[in-house]
Protein backbone atom coordinates (compact mmCIF):
# COMPACT_ATOMS: atom_id res chain seq x y z
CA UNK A 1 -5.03 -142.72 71.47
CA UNK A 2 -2.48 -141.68 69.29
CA UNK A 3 -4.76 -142.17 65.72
CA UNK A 4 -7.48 -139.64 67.63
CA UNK A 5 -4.71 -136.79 68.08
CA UNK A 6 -3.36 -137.09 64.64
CA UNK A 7 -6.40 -137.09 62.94
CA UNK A 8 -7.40 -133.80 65.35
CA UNK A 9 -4.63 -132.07 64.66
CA UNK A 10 -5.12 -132.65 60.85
CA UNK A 11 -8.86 -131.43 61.24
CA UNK A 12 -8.19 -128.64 63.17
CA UNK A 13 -5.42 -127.50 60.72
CA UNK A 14 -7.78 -127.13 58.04
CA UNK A 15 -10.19 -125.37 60.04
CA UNK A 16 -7.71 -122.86 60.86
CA UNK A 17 -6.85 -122.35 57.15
CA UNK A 18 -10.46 -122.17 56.12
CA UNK A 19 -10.97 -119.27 58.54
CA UNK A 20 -8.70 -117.19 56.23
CA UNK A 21 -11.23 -117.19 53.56
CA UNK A 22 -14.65 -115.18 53.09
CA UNK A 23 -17.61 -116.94 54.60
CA UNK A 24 -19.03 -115.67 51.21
CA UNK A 25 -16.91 -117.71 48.93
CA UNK A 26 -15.96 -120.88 51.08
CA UNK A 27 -17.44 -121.55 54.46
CA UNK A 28 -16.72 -124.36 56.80
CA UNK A 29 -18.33 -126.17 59.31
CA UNK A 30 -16.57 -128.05 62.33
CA UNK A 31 -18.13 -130.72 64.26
CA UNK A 32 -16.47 -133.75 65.86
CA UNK A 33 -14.46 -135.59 63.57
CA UNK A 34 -15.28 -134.00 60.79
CA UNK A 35 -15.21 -130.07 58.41
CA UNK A 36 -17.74 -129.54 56.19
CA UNK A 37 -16.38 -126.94 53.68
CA UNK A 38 -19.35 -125.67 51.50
CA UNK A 39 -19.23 -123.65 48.71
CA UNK A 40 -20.90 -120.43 47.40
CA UNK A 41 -22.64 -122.68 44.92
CA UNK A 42 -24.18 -124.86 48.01
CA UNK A 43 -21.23 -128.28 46.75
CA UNK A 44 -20.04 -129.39 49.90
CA UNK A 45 -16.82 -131.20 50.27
CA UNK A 46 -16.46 -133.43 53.30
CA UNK A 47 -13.38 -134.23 55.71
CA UNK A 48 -13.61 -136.71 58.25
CA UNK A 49 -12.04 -139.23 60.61
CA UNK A 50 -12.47 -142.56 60.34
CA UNK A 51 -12.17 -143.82 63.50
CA UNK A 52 -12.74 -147.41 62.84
CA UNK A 53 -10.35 -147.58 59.68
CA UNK A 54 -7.74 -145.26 61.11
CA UNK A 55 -7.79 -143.21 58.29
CA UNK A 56 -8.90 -139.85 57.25
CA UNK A 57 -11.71 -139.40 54.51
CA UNK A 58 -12.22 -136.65 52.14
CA UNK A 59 -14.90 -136.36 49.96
CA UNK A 60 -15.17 -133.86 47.10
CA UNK A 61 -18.02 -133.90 44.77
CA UNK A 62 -18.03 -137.38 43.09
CA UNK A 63 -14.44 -138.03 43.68
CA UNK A 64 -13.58 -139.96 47.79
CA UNK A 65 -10.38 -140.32 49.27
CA UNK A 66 -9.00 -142.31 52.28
CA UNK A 67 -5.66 -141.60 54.00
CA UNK A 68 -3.48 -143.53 56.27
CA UNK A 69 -0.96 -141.69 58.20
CA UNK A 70 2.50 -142.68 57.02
CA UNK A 71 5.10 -142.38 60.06
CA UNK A 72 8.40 -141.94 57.87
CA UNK A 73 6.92 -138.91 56.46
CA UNK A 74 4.59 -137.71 58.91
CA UNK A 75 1.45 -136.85 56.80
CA UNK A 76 -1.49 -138.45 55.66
CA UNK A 77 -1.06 -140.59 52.32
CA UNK A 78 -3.76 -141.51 50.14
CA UNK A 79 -3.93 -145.47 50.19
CA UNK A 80 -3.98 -145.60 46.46
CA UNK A 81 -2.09 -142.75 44.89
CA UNK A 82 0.14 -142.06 48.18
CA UNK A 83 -0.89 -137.85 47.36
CA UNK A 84 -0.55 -135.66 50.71
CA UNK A 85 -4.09 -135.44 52.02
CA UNK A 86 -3.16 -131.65 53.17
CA UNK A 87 -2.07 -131.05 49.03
CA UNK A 88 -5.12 -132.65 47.53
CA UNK A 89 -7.34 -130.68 49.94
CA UNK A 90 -5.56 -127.63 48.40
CA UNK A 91 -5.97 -128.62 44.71
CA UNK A 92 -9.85 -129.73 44.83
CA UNK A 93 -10.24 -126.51 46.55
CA UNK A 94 -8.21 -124.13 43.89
CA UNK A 95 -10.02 -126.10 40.82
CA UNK A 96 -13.46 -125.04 42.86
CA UNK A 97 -12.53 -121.91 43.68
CA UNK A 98 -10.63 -121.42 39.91
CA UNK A 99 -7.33 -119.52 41.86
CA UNK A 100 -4.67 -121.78 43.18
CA UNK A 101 -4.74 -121.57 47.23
CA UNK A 102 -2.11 -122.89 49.40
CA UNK A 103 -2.15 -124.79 53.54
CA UNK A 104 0.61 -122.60 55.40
């Protein structure tokens, strides 16, 4: 189904841009339908498909997203603040981190 391939592809790019960084600072952990990014620190920020809502979840400390994909601009919007799921995953990370980091 066409929800299960978009939310793949979104999972599997931030896998592949969590592989750029040392294990020592930010690791990651994929498993089906979801990355577990965790931290130096042991916080541990969650990304995950939501099968049964079509959306994508992301979960950084006490602060939960959900995303619906938006066809006209072919990304994942937040259902409340319409932010880019692939740019808030980059800011939550940067303010953890404290250096801004960018998805290619």
């Amino acid at each position: 189904p066409r929800f299960e391939k978009l939310a793949d592809d979104c999972l599997e790019k931030v896998a592949a841009w969590l592989e750029d960084f040392d294990p020592d600072e930010l690791d990651f952990t994929p498993s089906d339908g979801v990355v577990t990014l965790e931290f130096a620190d042991g916080a541990r920020f969650v990304l995950n498909r939501q099968t049964a809502a079509y959306q994508m979840w992301f979960a950084a400390g006490a602060r939960a997203w959900h995303f619906d994909w938006n066809e006209e601009f072919q990304a994942w919007l937040d259902d409340k603040e319409g932010a880019d799921l692939l740019r808030r995953i980059e800011e939550v990370v940067s303010a953890k981190l404290g250096r801004a980091v960018k998805m290619p």
